[in-house]
Protein backbone atom coordinates (compact mmCIF):
# COMPACT_ATOMS: atom_id res chain seq x y z
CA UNK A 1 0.00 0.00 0.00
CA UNK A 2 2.88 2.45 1.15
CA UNK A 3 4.55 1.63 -2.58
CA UNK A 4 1.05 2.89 -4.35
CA UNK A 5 0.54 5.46 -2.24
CA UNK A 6 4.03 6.70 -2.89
CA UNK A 7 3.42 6.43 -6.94
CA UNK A 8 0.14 7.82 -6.71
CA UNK A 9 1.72 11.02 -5.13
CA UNK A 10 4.48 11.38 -7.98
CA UNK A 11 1.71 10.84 -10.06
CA UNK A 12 -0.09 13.68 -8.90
CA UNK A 13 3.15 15.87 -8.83
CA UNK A 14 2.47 15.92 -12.62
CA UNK A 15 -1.04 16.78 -13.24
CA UNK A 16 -2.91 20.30 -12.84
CA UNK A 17 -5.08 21.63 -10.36
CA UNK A 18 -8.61 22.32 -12.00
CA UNK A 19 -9.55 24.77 -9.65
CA UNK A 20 -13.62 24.75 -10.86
CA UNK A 21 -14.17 21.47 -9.03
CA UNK A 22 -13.28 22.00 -5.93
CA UNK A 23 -15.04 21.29 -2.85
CA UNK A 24 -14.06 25.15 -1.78
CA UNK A 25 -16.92 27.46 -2.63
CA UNK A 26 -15.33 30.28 -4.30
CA UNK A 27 -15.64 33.02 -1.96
CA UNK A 28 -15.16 31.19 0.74
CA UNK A 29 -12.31 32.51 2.78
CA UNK A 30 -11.55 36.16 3.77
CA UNK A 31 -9.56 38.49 0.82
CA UNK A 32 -6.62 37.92 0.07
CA UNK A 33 -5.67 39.79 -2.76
CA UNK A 34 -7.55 42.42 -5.42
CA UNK A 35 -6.69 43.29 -9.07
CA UNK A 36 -4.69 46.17 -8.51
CA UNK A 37 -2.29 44.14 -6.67
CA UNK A 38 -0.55 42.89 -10.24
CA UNK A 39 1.55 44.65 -12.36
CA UNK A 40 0.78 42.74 -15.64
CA UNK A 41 -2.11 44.37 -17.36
CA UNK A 42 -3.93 40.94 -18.72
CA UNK A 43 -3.46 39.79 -15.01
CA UNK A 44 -5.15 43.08 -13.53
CA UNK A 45 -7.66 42.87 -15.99
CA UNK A 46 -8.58 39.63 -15.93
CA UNK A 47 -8.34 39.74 -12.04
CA UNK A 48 -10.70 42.62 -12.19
CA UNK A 49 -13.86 40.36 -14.33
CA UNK A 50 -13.22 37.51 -11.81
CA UNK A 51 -13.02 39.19 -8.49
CA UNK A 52 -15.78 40.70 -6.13
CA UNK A 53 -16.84 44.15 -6.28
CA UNK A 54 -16.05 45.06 -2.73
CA UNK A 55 -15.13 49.18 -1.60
CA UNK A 56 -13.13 47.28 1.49
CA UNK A 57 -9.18 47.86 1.66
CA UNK A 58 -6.71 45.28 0.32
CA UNK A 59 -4.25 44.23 2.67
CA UNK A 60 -2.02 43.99 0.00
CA UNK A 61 -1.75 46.81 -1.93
CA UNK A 62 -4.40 49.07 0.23
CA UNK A 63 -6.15 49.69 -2.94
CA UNK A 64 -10.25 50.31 -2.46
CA UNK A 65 -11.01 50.28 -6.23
CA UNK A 66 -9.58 46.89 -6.98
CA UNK A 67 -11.74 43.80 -7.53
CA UNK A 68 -11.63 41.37 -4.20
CA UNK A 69 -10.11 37.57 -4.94
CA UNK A 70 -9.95 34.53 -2.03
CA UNK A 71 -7.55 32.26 -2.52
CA UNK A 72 -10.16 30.17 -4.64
CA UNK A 73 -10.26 32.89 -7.25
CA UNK A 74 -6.61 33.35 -7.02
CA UNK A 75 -6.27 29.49 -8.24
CA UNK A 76 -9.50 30.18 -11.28
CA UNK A 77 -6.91 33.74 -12.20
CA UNK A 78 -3.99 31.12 -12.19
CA UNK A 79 -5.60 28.75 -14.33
CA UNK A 80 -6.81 30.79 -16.57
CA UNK A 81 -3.85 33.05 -17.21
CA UNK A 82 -1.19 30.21 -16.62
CA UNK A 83 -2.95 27.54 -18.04
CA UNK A 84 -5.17 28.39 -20.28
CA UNK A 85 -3.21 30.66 -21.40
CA UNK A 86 -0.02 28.60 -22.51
CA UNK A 87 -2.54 25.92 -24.55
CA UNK A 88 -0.78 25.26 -27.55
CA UNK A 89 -2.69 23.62 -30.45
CA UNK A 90 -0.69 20.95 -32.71
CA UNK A 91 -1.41 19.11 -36.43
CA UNK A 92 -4.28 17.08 -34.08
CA UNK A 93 -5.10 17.82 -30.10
CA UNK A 94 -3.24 20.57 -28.24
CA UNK A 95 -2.16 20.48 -24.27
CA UNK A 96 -0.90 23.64 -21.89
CA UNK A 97 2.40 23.90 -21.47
CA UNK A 98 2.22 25.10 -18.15
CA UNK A 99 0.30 23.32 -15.74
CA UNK A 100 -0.38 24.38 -11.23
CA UNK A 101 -0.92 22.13 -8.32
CA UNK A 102 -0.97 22.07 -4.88
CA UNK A 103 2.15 19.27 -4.53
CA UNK A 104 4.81 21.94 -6.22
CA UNK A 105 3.54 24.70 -3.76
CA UNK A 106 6.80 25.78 -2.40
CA UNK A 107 9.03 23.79 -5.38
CA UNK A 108 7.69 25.55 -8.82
CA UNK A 109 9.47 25.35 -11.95
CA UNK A 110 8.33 27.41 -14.43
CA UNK A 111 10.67 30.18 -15.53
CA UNK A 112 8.88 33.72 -16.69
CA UNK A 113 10.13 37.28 -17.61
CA UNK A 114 11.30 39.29 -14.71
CA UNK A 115 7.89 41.51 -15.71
CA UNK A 116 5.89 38.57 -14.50
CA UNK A 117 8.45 37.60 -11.73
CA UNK A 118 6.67 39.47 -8.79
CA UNK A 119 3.12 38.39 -9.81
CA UNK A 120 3.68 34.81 -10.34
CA UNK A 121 5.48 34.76 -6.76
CA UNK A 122 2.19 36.24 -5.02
CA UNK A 123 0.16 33.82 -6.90
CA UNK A 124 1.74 31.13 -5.87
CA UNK A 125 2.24 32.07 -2.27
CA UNK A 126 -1.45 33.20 -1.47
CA UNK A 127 -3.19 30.56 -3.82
CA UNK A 128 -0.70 27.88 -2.40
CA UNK A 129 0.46 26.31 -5.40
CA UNK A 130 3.50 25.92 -7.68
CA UNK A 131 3.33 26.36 -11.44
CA UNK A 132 5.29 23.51 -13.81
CA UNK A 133 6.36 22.70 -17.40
CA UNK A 134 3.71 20.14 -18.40
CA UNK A 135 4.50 16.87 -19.75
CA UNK A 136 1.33 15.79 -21.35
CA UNK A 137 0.05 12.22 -21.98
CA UNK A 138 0.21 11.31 -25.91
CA UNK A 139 -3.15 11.15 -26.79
CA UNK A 140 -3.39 14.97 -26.30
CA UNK A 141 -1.11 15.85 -29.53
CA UNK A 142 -2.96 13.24 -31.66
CA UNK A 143 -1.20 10.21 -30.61
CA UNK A 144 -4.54 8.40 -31.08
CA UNK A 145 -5.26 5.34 -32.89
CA UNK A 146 -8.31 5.86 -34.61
CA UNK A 147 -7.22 9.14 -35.51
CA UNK A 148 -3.96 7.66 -37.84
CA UNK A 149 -5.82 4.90 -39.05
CA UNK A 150 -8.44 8.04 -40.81
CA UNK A 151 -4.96 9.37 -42.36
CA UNK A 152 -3.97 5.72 -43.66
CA UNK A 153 -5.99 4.29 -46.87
CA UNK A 154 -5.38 0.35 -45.82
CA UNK A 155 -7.41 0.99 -42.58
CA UNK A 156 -9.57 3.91 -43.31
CA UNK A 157 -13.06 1.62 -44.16
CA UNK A 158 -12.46 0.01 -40.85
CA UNK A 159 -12.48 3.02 -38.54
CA UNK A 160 -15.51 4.51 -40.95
CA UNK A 161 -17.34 1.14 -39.99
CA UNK A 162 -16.96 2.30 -36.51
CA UNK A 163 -17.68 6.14 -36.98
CA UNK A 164 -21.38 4.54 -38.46
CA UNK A 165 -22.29 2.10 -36.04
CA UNK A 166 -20.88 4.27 -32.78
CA UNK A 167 -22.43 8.07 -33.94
CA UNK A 168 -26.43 8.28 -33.49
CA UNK A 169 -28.81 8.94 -36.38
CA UNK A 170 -30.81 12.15 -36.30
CA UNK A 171 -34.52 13.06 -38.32
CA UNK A 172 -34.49 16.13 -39.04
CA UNK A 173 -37.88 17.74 -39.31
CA UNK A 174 -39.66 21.16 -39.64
CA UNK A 175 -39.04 21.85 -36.27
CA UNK A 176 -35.80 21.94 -36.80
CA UNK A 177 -34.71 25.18 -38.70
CA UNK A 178 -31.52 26.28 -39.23
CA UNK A 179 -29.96 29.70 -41.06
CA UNK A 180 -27.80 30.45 -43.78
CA UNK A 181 -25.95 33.55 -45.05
CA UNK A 182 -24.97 34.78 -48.24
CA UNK A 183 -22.83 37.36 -48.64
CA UNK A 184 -23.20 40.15 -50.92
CA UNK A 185 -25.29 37.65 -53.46
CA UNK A 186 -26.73 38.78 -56.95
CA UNK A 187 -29.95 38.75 -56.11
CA UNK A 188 -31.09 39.00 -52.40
CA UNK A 189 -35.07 37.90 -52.41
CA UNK A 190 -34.06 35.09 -54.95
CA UNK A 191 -34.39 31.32 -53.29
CA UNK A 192 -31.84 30.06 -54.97
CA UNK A 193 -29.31 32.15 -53.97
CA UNK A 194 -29.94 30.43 -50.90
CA UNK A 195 -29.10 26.78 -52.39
CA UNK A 196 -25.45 24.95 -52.71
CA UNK A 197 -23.53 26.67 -54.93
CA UNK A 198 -22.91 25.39 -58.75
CA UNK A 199 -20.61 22.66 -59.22
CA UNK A 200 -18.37 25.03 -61.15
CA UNK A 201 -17.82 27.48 -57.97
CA UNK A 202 -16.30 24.10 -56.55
CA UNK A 203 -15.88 23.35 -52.91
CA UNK A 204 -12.84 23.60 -50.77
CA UNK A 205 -15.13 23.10 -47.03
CA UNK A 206 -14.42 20.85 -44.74
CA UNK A 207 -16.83 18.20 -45.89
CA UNK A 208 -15.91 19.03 -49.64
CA UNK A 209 -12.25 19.40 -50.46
CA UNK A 210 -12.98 16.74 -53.07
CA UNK A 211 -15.70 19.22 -55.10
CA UNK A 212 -18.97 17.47 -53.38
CA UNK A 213 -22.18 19.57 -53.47
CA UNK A 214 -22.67 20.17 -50.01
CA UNK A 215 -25.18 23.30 -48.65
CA UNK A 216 -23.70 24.22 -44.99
CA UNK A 217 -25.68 25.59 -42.65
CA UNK A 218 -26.38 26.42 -38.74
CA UNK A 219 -28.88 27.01 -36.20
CA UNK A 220 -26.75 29.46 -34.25
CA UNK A 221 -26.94 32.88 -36.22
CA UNK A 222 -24.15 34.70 -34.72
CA UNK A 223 -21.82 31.77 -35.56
CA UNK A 224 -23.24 31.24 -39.12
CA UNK A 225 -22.12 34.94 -39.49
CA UNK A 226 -18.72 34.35 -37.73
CA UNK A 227 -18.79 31.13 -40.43
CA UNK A 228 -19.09 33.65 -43.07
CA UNK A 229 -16.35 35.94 -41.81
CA UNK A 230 -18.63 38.76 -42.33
CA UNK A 231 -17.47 42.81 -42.66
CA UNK A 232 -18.63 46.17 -41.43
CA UNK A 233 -18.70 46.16 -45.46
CA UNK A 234 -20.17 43.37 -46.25
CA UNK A 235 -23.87 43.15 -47.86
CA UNK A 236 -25.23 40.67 -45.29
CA UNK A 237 -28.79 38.53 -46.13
CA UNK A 238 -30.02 35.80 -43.91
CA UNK A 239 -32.16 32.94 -45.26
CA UNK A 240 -34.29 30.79 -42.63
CA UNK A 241 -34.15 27.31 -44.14
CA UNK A 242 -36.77 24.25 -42.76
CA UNK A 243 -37.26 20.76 -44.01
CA UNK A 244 -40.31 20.00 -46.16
CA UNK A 245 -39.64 16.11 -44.88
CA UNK A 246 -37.74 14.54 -42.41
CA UNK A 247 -33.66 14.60 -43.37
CA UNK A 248 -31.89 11.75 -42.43
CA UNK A 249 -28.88 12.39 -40.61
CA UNK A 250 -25.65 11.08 -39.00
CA UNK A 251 -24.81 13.19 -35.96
CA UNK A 252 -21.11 13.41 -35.23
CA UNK A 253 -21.24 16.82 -32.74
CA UNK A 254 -22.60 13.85 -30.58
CA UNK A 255 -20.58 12.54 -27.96
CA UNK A 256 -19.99 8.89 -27.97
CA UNK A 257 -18.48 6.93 -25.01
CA UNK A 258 -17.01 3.50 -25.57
CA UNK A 259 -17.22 0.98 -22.75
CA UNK A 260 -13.15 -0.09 -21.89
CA UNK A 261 -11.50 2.10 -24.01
CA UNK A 262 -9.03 4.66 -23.26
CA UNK A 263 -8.75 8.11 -24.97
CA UNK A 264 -5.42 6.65 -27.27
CA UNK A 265 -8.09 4.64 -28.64
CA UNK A 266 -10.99 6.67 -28.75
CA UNK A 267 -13.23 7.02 -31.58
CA UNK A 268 -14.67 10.25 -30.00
CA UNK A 269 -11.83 11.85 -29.73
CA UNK A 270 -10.12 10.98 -33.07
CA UNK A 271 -13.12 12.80 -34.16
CA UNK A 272 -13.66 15.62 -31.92
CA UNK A 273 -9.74 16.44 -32.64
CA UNK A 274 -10.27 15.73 -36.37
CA UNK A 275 -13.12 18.47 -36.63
CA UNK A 276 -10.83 21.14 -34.67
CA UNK A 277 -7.87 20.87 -36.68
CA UNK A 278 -7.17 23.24 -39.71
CA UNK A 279 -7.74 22.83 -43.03
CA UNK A 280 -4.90 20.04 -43.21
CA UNK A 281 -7.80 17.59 -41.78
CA UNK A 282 -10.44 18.71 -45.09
CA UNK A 283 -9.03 15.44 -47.12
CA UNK A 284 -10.23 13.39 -44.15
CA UNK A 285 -13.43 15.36 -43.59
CA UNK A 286 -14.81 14.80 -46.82
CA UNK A 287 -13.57 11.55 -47.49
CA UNK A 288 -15.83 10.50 -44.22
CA UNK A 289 -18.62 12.74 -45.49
CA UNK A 290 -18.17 11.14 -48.86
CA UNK A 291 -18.65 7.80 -47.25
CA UNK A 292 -21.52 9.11 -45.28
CA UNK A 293 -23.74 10.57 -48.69
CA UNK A 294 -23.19 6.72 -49.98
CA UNK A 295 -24.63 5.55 -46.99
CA UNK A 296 -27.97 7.15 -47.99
CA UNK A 297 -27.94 10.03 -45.62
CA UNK A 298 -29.34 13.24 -46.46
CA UNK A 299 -26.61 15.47 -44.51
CA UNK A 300 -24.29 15.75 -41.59
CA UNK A 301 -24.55 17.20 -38.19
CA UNK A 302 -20.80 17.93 -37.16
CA UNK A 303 -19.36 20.59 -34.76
CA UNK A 304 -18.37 23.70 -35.87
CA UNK A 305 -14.61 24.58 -35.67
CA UNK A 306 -15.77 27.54 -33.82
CA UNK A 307 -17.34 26.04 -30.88
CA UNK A 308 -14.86 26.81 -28.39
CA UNK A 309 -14.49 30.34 -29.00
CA UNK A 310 -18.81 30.42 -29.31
CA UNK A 311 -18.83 28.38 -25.93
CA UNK A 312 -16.21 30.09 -23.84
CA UNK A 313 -15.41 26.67 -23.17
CA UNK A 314 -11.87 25.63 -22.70
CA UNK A 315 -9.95 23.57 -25.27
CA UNK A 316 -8.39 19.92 -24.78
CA UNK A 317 -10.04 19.96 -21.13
CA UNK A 318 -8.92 17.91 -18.67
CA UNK A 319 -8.82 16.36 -15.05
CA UNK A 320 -5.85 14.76 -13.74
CA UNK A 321 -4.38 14.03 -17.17
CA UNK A 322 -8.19 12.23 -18.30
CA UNK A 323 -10.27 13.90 -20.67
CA UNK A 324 -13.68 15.61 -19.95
CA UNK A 325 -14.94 14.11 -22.74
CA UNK A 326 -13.77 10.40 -20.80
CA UNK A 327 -15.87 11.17 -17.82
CA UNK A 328 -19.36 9.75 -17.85
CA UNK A 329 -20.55 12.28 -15.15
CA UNK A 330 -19.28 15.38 -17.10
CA UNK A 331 -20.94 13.80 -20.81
CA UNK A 332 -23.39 16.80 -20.94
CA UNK A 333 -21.15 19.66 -20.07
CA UNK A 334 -18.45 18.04 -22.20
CA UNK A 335 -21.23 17.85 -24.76
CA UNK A 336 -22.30 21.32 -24.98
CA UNK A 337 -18.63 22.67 -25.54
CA UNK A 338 -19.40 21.75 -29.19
CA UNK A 339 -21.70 23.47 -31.45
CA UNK A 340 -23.48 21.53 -34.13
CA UNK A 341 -23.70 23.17 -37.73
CA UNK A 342 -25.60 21.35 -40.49
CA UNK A 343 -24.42 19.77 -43.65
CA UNK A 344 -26.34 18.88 -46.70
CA UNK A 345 -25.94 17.08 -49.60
CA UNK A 346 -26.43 17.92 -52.91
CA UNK A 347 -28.95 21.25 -53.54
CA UNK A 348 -31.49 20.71 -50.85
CA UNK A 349 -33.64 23.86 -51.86
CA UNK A 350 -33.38 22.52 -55.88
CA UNK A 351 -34.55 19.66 -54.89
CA UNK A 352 -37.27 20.11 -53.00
CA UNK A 353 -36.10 18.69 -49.37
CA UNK A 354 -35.88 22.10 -47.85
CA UNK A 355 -37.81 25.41 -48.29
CA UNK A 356 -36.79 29.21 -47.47
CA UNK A 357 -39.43 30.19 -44.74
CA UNK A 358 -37.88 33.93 -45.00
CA UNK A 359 -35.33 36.11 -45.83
CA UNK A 360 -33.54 39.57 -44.15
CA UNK A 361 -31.08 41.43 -44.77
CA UNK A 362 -28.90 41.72 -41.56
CA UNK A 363 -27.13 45.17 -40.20
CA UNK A 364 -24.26 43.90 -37.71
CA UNK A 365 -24.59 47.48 -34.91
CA UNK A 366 -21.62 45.58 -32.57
CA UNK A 367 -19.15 43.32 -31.62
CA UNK A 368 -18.10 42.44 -28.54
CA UNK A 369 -15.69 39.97 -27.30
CA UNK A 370 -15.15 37.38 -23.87
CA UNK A 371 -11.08 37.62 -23.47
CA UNK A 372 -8.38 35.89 -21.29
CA UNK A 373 -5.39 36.55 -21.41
CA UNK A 374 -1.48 34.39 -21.17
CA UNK A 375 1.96 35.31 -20.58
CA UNK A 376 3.89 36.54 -23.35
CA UNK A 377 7.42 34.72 -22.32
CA UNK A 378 7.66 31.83 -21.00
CA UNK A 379 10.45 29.07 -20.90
CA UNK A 380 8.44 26.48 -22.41
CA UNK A 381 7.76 28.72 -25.39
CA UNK A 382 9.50 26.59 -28.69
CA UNK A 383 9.52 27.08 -32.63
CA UNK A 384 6.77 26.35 -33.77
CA UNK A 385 8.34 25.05 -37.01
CA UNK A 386 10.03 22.46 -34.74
CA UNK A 387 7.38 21.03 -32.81
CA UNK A 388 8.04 17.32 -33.72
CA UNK A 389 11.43 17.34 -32.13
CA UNK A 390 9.36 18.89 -29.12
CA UNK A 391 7.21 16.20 -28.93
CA UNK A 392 10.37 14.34 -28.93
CA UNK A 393 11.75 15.87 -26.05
CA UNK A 394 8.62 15.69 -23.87
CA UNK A 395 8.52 11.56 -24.77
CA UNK A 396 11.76 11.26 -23.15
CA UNK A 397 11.09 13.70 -20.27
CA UNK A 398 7.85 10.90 -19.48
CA UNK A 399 10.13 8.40 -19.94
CA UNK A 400 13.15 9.31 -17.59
CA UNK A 401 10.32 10.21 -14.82
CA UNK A 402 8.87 7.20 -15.18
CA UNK A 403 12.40 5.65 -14.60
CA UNK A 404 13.00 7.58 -11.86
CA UNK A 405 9.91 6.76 -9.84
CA UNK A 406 9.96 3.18 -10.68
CA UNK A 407 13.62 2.99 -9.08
CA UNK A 408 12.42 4.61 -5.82
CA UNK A 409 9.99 1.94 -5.15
């Protein structure tokens, strides 16, 4: 027992702290800091939307005006700015590369610009915890097996067997509408200006790289303009589309959980990492949406590339190293970090399977924008052009720790 409890704690020396479940309410605890106690201006101002609007005097700084934080929001400002904040995306999957726990409180690693110096040391000592260069598990930069069998052509048909038989089936009917824009079109009030595009426009989407009619579509209207990548400029019309009949459809913004199997062999999250990679994943896309049409579906439900930044929700989330999306009791709020768009085949308007209930034209009057913010300089920052040999380097940092815990036993 002593030998697993003493693994189990070098374990946990290398996983983050997610401060939002905690059994610490979150301003519980007297004041410990405010927002004007930081020098760095994301940290003040992110401080400052977190904290609690309190006239009292911090026994910090003695500032009045600043925002109030407990050590609970001290951790939530840490893992937002420190954390969050150093997520770096790769080809497939992305991890932070600076991770905070309670077990380096006292013995932190991570190396920041003398700016920062000051505020990272109060962080740490009020929110008692110690900030570390984060040594992710594979499966976060794509090291998943589903996932390279999608990329190879001998065992493509075998993980599409799996993608239909795992993802649920969807009708969708008239009560079901979804939008589409058009941007600066010919003719605004005509229908079908509305419909796919002509096979001569070709396609270059996600689900058709390979020239395949497909009408896209969403029942989120500020994201199908965000989709559009709308200007101030821009002549803007909005078409409300709804099925005449019931559309069969595959559902892939679904999350699917697999009974004994681990995220390096996850269907799920081959695909959730598949649809929030660039356009290097199109090929793929469309050769499963390809696949999908021959299966006699009318169109595809998948999640929009944008979700995360539609959400607020944050990116490659996880708990002790496991995913979110891993975690049977966190399916639904795992779930609704992805938005689902809509995907048709062919010219559903044409062809009688949808109908334009109405058309606008659409003024945008603002913008406004939900920020965090990360450090600048950082000594886990890397070229970018190099990250294989970073990947590399973080394999054989696992492996030597796993050496050197295994000899202490």
């Amino acid at each position: 027992m002593a030998d697993f409890d003493s693994s189990y704690q070098q374990i946990k020396k290398t996983q983050g702290l997610y401060p939002y479940y905690s059994d610490v309410e979150r301003t519980e605890g007297g004041y410990v800091l405010c927002s004007d106690c930081f020098n760095d201006e994301g940290l003040r101002l992110d401080s400052f939307k977190i904290g609690i609007e309190d006239q009292s005097t911090c026994w910090n700084c003695s500032s009045k005006s600043g925002r109030k934080l407990t050590r609970q929001i001290v951790r939530e400002l840490c893992y937002r700015f420190f954390v969050r904040g150093t997520i770096e995306k790769f080809e497939f999957g992305g991890f932070p590369l600076v991770q905070m726990n309670e077990e380096r409180f006292g013995n932190s690693e991570a190396q920041f610009s003398p700016r920062l110096s000051n505020d990272v040391k109060l962080i740490e000592q009020v929110g008692e915890i110690g900030l570390f260069y984060y040594s992710p598990r594979f499966w976060m930069f794509g090291e998943i097996e589903p996932l390279k069998n999608l990329q190879d052509d001998s065992t493509f048909e075998k993980v599409l067997g799996r993608i239909l038989e795992l993802y649920p089936k969807h009708l969708l009917s008239e009560d079901h509408s979804f939008y589409r824009v058009r941007v600066n079109p010919r003719s605004s009030n005509e229908f079908n200006e509305f419909d796919t595009p002509p096979t001569y426009m070709g396609g270059q989407g996600r689900l058709n790289f390979n020239g395949e009619a497909i009408l896209y579509a969403s029942p989120d209207l500020e994201l199908c303009l965000h989709e559009c990548r709308v200007t101030a400029e821009d002549d803007i019309y909005l078409a409300k589309l709804v099925p005449i009949k019931p559309l069969k459809m595959l559902n892939l913004a679904a999350l699917v959980l697999e009974e004994g199997v681990d995220e390096f062999n996850s269907i799920d999250l081959a695909m959730h990492f598949l649809f929030l990679a660039g356009e290097h994943s199109y090929p793929i896309c469309s050769r499963i949406a390809h696949s999908i049409k021959n299966e006699g579906y009318d169109g595809i439900i998948y999640p929009s590339y944008f979700s995360f930044i539609r959400t607020g929700a944050t990116p490659f989330e996880t708990i002790n190293g496991m995913s979110v999306r891993h975690l049977p009791p966190l399916k639904d709020y795992a779930e609704s970090q992805s938005v689902p768009n809509v995907a048709l085949f062919g010219w559903p308007i044409k062809e009688g399977k949808v109908k334009v209930h109405s058309i606008n034209k659409v003024n945008i009057n603002s913008i406004r924008y939900d920020l965090t913010f990360g450090p600048a300089d950082h000594g886990a920052l890397f070229d970018k052009s190099k990250k294989e040999e970073f990947i590399e380097r973080k394999v054989q940092e696992q492996f030597e720790g796993f050496i050197k815990t295994f000899n202490k036993q």
